[in-house]
Structures are given as structure tokens and as C-alpha cells.
Protein backbone atom coordinates (compact mmCIF):
# COMPACT_ATOMS: atom_id res chain seq x y z
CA UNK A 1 93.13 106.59 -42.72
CA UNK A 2 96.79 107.86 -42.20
CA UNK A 3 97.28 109.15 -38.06
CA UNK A 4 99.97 110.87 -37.56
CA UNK A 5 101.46 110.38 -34.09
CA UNK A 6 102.32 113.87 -32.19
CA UNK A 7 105.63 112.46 -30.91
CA UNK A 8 109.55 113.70 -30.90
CA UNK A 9 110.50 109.74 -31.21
CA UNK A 10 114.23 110.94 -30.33
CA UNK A 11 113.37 112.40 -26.56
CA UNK A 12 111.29 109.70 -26.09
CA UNK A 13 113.57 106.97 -27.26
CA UNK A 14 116.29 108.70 -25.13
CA UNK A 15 114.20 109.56 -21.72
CA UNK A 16 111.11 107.09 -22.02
CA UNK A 17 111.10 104.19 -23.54
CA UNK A 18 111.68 100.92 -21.10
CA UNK A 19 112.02 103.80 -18.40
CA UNK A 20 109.81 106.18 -17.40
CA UNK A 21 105.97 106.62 -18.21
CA UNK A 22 104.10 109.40 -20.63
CA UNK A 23 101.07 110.87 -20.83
CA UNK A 24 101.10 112.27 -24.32
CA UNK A 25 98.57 114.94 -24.39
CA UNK A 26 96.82 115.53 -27.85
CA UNK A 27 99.49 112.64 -28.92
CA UNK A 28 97.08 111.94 -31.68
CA UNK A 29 94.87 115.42 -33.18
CA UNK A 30 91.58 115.01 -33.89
CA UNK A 31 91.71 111.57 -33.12
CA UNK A 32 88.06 109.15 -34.70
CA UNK A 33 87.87 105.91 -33.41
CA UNK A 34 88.62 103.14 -36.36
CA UNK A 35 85.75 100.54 -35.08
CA UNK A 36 82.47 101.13 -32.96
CA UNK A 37 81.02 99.34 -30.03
CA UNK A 38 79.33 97.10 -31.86
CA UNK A 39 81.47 95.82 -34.21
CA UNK A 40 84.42 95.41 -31.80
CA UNK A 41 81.27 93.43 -29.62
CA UNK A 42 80.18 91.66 -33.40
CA UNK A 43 84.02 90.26 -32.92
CA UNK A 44 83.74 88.96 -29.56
CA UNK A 45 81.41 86.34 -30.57
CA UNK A 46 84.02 84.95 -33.28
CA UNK A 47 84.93 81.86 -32.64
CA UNK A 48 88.97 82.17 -34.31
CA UNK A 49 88.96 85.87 -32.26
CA UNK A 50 90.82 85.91 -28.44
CA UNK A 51 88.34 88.10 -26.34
CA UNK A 52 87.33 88.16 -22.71
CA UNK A 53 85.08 90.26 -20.66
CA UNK A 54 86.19 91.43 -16.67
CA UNK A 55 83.24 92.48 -14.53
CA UNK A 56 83.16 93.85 -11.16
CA UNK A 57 79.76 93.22 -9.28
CA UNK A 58 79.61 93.80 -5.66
CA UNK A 59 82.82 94.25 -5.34
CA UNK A 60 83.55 90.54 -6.34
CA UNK A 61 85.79 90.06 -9.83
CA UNK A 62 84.65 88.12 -12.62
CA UNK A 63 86.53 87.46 -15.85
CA UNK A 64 84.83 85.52 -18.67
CA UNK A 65 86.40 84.16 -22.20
CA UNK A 66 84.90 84.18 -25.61
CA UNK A 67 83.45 83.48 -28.29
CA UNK A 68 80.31 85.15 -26.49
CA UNK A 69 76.76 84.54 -27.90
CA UNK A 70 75.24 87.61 -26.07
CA UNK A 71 75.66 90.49 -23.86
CA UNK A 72 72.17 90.67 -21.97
CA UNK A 73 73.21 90.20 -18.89
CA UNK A 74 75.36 93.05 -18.51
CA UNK A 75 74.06 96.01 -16.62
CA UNK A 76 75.18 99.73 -16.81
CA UNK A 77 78.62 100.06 -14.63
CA UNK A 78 81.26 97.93 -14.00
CA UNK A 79 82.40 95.72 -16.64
CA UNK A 80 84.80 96.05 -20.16
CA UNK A 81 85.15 93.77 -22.90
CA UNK A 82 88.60 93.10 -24.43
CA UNK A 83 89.45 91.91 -27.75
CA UNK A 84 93.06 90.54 -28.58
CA UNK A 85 94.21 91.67 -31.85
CA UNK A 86 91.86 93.38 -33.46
CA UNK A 87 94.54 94.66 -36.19
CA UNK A 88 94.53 91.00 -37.75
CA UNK A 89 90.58 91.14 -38.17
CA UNK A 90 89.43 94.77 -38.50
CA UNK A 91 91.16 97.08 -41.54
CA UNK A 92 90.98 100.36 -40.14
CA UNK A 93 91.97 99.47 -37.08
CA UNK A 94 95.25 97.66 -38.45
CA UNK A 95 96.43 101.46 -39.61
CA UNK A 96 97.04 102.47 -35.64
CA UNK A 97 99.57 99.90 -35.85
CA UNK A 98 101.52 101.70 -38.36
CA UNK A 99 102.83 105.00 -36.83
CA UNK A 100 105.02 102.57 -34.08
CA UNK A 101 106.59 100.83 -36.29
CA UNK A 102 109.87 102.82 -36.03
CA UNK A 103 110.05 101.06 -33.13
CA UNK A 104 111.16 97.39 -34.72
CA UNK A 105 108.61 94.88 -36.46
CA UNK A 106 109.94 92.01 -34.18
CA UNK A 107 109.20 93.64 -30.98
CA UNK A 108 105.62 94.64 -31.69
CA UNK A 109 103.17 92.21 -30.55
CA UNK A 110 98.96 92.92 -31.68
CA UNK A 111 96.40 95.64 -30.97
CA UNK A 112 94.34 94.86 -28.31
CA UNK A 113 90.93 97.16 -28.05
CA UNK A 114 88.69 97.47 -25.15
CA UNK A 115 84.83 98.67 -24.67
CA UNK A 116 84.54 99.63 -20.66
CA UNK A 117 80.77 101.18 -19.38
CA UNK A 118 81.92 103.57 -16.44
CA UNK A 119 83.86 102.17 -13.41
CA UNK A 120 84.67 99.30 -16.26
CA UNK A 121 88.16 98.38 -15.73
CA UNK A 122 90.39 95.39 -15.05
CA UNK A 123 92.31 96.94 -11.88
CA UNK A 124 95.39 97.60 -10.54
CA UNK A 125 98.26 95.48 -12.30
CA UNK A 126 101.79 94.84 -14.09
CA UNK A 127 102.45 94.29 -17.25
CA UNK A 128 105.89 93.23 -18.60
CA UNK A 129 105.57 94.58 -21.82
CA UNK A 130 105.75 97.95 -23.42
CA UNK A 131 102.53 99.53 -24.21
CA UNK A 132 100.81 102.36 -25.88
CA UNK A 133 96.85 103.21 -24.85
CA UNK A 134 94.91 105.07 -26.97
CA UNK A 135 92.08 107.20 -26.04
CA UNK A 136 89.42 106.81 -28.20
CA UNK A 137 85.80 108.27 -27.16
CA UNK A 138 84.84 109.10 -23.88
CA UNK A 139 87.20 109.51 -20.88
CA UNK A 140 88.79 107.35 -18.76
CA UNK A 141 90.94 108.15 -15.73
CA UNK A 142 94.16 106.67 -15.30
CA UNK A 143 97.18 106.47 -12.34
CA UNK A 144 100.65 105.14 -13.01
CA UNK A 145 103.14 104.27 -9.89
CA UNK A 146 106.43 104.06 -9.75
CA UNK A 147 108.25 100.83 -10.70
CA UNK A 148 109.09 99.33 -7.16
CA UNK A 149 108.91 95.27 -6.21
CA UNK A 150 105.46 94.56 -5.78
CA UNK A 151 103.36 91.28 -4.83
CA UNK A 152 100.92 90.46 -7.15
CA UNK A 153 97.54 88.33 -5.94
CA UNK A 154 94.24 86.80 -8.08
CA UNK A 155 90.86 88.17 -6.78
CA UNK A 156 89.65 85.63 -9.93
CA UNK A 157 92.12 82.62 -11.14
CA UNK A 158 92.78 84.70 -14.72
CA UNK A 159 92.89 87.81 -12.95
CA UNK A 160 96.41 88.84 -11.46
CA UNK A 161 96.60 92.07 -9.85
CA UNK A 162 98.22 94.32 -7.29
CA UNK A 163 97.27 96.37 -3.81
CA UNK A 164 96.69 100.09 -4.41
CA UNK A 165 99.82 102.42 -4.73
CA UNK A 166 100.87 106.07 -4.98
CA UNK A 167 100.48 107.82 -8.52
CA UNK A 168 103.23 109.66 -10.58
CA UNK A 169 100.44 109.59 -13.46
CA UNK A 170 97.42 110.51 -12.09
CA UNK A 171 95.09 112.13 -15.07
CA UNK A 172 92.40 112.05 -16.78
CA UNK A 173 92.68 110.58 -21.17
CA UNK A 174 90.13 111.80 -23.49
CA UNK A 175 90.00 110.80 -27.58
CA UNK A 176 93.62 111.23 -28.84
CA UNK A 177 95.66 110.99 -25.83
CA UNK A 178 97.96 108.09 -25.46
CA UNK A 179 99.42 106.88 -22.54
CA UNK A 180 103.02 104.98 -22.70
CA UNK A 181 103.81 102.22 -19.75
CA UNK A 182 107.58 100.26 -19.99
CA UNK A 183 107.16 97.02 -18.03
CA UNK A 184 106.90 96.81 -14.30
CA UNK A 185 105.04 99.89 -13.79
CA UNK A 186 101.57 99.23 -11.93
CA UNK A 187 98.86 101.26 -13.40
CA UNK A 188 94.99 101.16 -13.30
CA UNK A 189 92.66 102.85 -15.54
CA UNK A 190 88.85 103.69 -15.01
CA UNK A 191 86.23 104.07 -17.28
CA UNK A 192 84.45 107.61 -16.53
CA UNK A 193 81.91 107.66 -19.15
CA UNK A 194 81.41 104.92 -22.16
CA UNK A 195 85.02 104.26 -23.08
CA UNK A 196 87.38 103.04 -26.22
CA UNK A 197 90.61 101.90 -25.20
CA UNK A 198 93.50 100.90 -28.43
CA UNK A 199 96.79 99.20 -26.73
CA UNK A 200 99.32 98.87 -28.91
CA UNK A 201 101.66 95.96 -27.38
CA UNK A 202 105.20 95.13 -27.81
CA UNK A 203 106.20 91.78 -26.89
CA UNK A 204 109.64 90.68 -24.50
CA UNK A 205 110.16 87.33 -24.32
CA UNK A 206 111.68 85.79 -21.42
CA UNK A 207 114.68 83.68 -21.42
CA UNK A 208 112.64 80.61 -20.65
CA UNK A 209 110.10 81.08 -23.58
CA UNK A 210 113.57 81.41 -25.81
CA UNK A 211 114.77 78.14 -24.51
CA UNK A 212 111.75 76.25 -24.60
CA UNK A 213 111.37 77.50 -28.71
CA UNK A 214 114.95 76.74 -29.38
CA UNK A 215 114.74 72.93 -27.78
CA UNK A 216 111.50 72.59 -29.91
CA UNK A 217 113.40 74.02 -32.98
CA UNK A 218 116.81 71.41 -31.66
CA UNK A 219 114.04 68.33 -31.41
CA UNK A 220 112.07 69.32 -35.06
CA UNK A 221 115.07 69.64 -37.14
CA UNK A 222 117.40 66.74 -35.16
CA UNK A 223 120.08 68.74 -33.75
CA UNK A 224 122.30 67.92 -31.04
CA UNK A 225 121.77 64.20 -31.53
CA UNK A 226 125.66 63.89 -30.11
CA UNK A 227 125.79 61.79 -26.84
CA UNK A 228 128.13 62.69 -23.58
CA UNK A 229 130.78 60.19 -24.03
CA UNK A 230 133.80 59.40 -21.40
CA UNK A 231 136.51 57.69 -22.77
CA UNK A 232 138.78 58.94 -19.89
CA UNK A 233 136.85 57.97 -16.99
CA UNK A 234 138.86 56.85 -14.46
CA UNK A 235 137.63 55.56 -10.34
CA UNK A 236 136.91 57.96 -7.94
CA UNK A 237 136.52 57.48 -4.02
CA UNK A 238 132.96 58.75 -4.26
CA UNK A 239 131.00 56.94 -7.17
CA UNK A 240 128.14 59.23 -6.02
CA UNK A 241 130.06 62.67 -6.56
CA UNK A 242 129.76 64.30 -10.34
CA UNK A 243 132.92 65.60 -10.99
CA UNK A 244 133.22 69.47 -12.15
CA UNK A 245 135.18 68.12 -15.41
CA UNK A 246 132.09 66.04 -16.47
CA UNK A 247 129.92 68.90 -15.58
CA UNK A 248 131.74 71.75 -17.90
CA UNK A 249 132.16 68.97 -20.47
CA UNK A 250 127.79 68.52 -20.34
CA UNK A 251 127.59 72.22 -19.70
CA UNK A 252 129.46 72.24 -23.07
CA UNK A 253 127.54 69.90 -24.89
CA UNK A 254 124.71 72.20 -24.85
CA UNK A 255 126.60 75.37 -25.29
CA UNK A 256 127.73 74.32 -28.51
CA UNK A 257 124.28 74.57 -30.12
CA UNK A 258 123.92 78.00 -29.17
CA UNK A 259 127.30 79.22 -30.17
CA UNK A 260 126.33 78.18 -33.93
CA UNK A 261 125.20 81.57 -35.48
CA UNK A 262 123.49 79.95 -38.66
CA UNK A 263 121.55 77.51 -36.02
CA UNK A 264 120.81 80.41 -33.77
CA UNK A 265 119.65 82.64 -36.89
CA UNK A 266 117.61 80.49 -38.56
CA UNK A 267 116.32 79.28 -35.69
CA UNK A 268 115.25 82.61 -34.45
CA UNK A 269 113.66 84.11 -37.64
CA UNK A 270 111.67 80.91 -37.86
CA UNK A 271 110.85 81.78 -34.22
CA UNK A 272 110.12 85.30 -34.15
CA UNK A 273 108.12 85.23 -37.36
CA UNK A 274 105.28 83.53 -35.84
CA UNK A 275 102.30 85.39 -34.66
CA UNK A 276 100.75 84.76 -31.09
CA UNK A 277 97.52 85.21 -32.63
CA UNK A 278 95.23 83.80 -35.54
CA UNK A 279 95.54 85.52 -38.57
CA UNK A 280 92.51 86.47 -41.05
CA UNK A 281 93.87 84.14 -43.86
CA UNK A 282 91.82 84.01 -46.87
CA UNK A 283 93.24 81.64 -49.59
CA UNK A 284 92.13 83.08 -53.40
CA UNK A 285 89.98 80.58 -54.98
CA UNK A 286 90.53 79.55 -57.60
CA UNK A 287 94.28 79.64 -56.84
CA UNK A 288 96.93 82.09 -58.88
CA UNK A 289 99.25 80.92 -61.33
CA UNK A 290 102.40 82.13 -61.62
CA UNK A 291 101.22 83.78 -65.02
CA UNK A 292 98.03 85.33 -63.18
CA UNK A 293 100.76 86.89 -60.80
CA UNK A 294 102.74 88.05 -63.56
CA UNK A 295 100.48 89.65 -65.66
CA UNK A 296 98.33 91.44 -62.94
CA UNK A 297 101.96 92.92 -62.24
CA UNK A 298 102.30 94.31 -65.49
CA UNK A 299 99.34 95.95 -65.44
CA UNK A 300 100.10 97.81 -62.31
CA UNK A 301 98.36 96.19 -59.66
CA UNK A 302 99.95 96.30 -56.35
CA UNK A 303 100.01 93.63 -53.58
CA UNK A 304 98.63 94.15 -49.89
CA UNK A 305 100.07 92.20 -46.93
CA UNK A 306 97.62 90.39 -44.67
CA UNK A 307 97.02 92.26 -41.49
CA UNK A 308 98.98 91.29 -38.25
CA UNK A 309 101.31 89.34 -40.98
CA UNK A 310 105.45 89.10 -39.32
CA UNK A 311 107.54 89.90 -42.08
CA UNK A 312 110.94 89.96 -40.45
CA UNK A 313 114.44 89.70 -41.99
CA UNK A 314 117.24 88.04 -40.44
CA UNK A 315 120.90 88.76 -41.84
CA UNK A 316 120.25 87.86 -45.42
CA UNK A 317 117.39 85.66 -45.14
CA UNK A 318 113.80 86.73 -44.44
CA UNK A 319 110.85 84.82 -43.11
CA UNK A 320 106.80 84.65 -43.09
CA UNK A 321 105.08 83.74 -40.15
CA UNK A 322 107.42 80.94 -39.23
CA UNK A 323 108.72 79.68 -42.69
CA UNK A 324 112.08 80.78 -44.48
CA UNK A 325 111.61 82.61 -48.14
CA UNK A 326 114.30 80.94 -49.85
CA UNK A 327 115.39 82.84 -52.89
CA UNK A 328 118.63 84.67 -53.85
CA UNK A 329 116.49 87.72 -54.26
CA UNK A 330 117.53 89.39 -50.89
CA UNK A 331 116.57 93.15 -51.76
CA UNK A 332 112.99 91.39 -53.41
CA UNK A 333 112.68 89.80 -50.46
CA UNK A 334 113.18 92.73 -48.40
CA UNK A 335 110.76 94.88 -49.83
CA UNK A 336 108.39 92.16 -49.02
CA UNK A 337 109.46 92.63 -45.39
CA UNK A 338 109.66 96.45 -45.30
CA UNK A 339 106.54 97.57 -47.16
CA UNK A 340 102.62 97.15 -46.74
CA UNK A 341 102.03 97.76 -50.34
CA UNK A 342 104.82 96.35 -53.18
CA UNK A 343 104.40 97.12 -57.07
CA UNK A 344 105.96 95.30 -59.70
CA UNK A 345 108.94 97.95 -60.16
CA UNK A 346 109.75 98.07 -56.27
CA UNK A 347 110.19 94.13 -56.77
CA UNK A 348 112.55 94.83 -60.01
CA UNK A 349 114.22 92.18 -61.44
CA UNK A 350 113.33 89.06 -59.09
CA UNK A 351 110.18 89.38 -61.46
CA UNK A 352 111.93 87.75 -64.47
CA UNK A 353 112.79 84.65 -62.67
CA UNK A 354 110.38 81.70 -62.77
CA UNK A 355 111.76 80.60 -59.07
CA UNK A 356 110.87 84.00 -57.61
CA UNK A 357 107.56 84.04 -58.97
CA UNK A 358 106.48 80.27 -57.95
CA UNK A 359 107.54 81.64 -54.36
CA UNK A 360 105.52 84.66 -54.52
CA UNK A 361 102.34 82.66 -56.20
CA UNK A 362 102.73 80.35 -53.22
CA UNK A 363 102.94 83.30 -50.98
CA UNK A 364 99.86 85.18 -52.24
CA UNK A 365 97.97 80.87 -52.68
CA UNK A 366 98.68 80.73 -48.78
CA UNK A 367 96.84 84.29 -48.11
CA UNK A 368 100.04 86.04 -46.97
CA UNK A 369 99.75 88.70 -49.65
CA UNK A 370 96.91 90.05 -51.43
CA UNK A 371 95.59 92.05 -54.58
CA UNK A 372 93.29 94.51 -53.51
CA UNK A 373 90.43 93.52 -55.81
């Protein structure tokens, strides 16, 4: 199912996004929900699927992890299950992903879905990411405050929250509505009645995340194996003192890797590419031959990327969930990146070469890409 997203992206872009909050009214018309309670509970219990349920009994939090084997314990009020990216494991679902995507493949993160009975919730907290809610049935009342320095505390050790605050948002979401919260803004949302929640995420990552991926990428591929090195040293009155010449020469020594584009590119698609979460892979057994691939592209059948797959292109070169797609093909290998669904004429020429179609076979061997049979 196509939704189309009741949205003028320019005002938002220019007035919303990483700014202010929105409640988007009717921001999705006659909205159905894409999975029930049951099956997004029927995930929970999976084993390769990130889930976790928060309760609130006598006033005292709880937060529990999956897989779960059972939800008999639960009573009527009070508690949600949440279930991390649900567009990697559940089809229909996947297609809420799609009407965001104007808003740059790197940046968006997973679909996270959540079940709350009333007064379910996880209470008042930050986020520092970008996110989209999505009403789906019921109601559930929600208050935004204003984006102000804030203490956080843990009523449970994986529960971080905040004290109560003053509303700008202070409304009430039924199916279709979607709520929009840049990072830093506290908000808390309610279950009123039995309750589907859709959060459509957009990952930021930190400047220490970056560093610690790029020293992992420096260590894996044995960069920067150069060594400080002082020819010049000469005596100084204080043998404890390090001088600011050997500092900004250090300083420099690491500075250098960074200031290598190609390095800093590569190192970044690679990167960026990878998901956060486990991906649905199903490898086709028995495997394709390049021939098989060929020939089913002849006769008109289409491929399908894997849900929650990163496709992402980086100057000329484009990568797959971590790995490089080495080919000459750049506009083949674009259309990989670009487009859910790729036919044989969209891939054009790269088709007659024996080295693009070994690639693709390996792609569509490892899972990545699929025919829908």
C-alpha cells in the first residue's frame, strides 16, 4: 500500500525541521494500520528482533528486553511494548518508510512500532534524533515542551527520563496524525485507549561515534602506521614540559588522516552503509548464476531490495550495508541505490558485461536483492 503523506515538505523543511515541533493533523487520510497487535507481539518473541516492554505498576518503572516467550502477566493499564525496526521484518510496514525519504537515505535510521494499553507509555524524555510518530488506532495524548537545558535521571537503569515541564504541544493524536519532534525537545505521550504508535527515526551521530568508526576503519585497513619522529630535538630546562612544537607536530600526525578525502570517503560510505539493526536476509537456495540472473532479466522480471537495506552513494562509488560495489557502472550502480524496484532496461548496458553481472549475482547470493517470486 502506497500512503501519501499530507505535507508541504518546503514550509516544513524551511520552519520545522531540526527546529520547531508539528502536530500534523490528518497528516496521513484515512490512515489503516500496516501490522496488528498480535503480529507486532508474534515479533517480540524473535530472537534476531530488538524489542522491549516498559511497565508502570504502582507507580514504580519497569523496563524488560526481548525475545519474550509470553505476555500473561500483563494486566489492563500501564505498560507498551516496543519493537525496533519493524520495517526490516514486516512488508507492509516497510512502505511507511517510503514517503520520508526526501529527506536523505543516510540520515534515516529504522521504524520503530509500539503497542501501549491505556496510561501505557515510557514517560517524559529527550531524544536526540529527529522523529516522526504515527497514529495508528486508538488515541493517545501527547505534550511537547520547549527545547531548554534539562537534567535527565533513571527511575529504572535503561530508563532515562526527565521532570515534568510546560507544553507548547499539548493534544490529543488519533489514526493518521503524525507528530514531528527535532532533538532536544522533551515530550511524553499517553496511551488513552488501546494504542499503535509508528516512529519513523532519523539517526545523528555524534562526533565521538564518528571517531571511534574512523579509528576502527584506520586500525582494519593499516593506516597511519607513520611514527612521531624528532630528528631536531634539542635539551630543554624542563625535561618534564611538552613543548607546543611537538604538540602541533602530533596534533598533525593525526590531522593528516582526516584531511585525505578518498580515506575520509571511503571510509564513510563503508561507515554509513551499515545498518544498526539485523536485517531479514534470506540467501536463495540453490544459489543464482550469473546466467539465472541474466535470463530472468530478459524476461522482465524485476528485482526487490531487502527491507531496511542502506543503499547509499558516495561521490562516484556506492556501497551495501558496509561493503564497496566496485564496478565502473556508476549510473547501474546508482539505480541500485535510488530505486526499490530495478528492471533490466533501468540497469541498461552494465547488463552486457560479465563483471557487472558476477557483482549483481553476488549481490542477489548474499540476500541484498531479490526476485519477487
Amino acid at each position: 500500500m502506497d500512503y501519501e503523506l499530507n505535507l508541504d515538505w518546503q514550509s516544513f523543511m524551511e520552519s520545522h525541521w531540526q527546529k520547531r515541533p508539528l502536530l500534523i493533523k490528518g497528516g496521513f487520510r484515512d490512515f489503516r494500520d500496516t501490522i496488528s497487535p498480535d503480529e507486532l507481539a508474534g515479533l517480540a518473541m524473535e530472537d534476531d528482533v530488538s524489542s522491549r516492554m516498559v511497565t508502570r505498576f504502582d507507580g514504580k518503572w519497569d523496563v524488560r528486553h526481548g525475545p519474550f516467550q509470553d505476555f500473561d502477566d500483563l494486566g489492563e493499564k500501564d505498560w507498551s511494548i516496543l519493537v525496533q525496526a519493524v520495517n526490516h521484518w514486516h512488508f507492509p510496514s516497510a512502505a511507511l518508510m517510503k514517503p520520508f525519504r526526501c529527506l536523505s537515505d543516510w540520515r534515516a535510521d529504522d521504524l520503530m512500532i509500539s503497542y501501549s494499553v491505556p496510561g501505557g507509555g515510557v514517560g517524559p524524555h529527550l531524544d536526540q534524533y529527529d522523529v516522526f510518530i504515527i497514529q495508528g488506532q486508538g488515541r493517545r495524548h501527547w505534550r511537547v515542551g520547549e527545547k531548554i537545558p534539562m537534567k535527565q535521571h533513571c527511575p529504572h537503569p535503561d530508563l532515562l527520563q526527565v521532570a515534568p515541564f510546560d507544553a507548547i504541544i499539548d493534544d490529543e493524536m488519533v489514526p493518521g496524525d503524525i507528530l514531528y519532534i527535532p532533538p532536544g525537545f522533551p515530550h511524553e505521550g499517553y496511551a488513552i485507549e488501546e494504542s499503535l504508535n509508528y516512529s519513523v527515526g532519523f539517526r545523528a551521530p555524534n562526533a565521538r561515534e564518528l571517531f571511534s568508526g574512523f579509528a576502527d576503519y584506520v586500525i582494519a585497513n593499516d593506516l597511519g602506521s607513520y611514527r612521531y619522529s624528532d630528528p631536531d630535538l634539542s635539551f630543554r630546562d624542563n625535561p618534564a614540559l611538552i613543548q607546543q612544537g611537538e604538540l602541533t607536530k602530533l596534533h598533525r600526525m593525526m590531522q593528516d588522516l582526516l584531511d585525505q578525502p578518498a580515506v575520509f570517503r571511503q571510509w564513510f560510505g563503508e561507515y554509513i552503509s551499515q545498518s544498526r539493526h539485523e536485517l531479514d536476509l534470506a540467501q536463495p537456495e540453490p544459489p543464482y548464476t550469473p546466467e539465472d540472473i541474466q535470463a530472468l532479466m530478459a524476461q522482465g522480471e524485476s528485482l526487490f531490495r531487502l527491507n531496511g537495506l542502506r543503499v547509499l552513494r558516495v561521490g562516484d562509488t556506492c556501497f551495501v550495508n558496509g561493503e564497496e560495489l566496485k564496478t565502473p557502472h556508476i549510473e547501474a550502480a546508482d539505480v541500485l541505490c535510488q530505486y526499490d524496484e530495478v528492471s533490466a532496461d533501468m540497469l541498461g548496458d552494465a547488463l552486457h558485461d560479465p563483471q557487472f553481472v558476477i557483482l549483481l549475482t553476488a549481490l542477489i547470493n548474499s540476500g541484498y536483492w531479490y526476485f519477487d517470486d
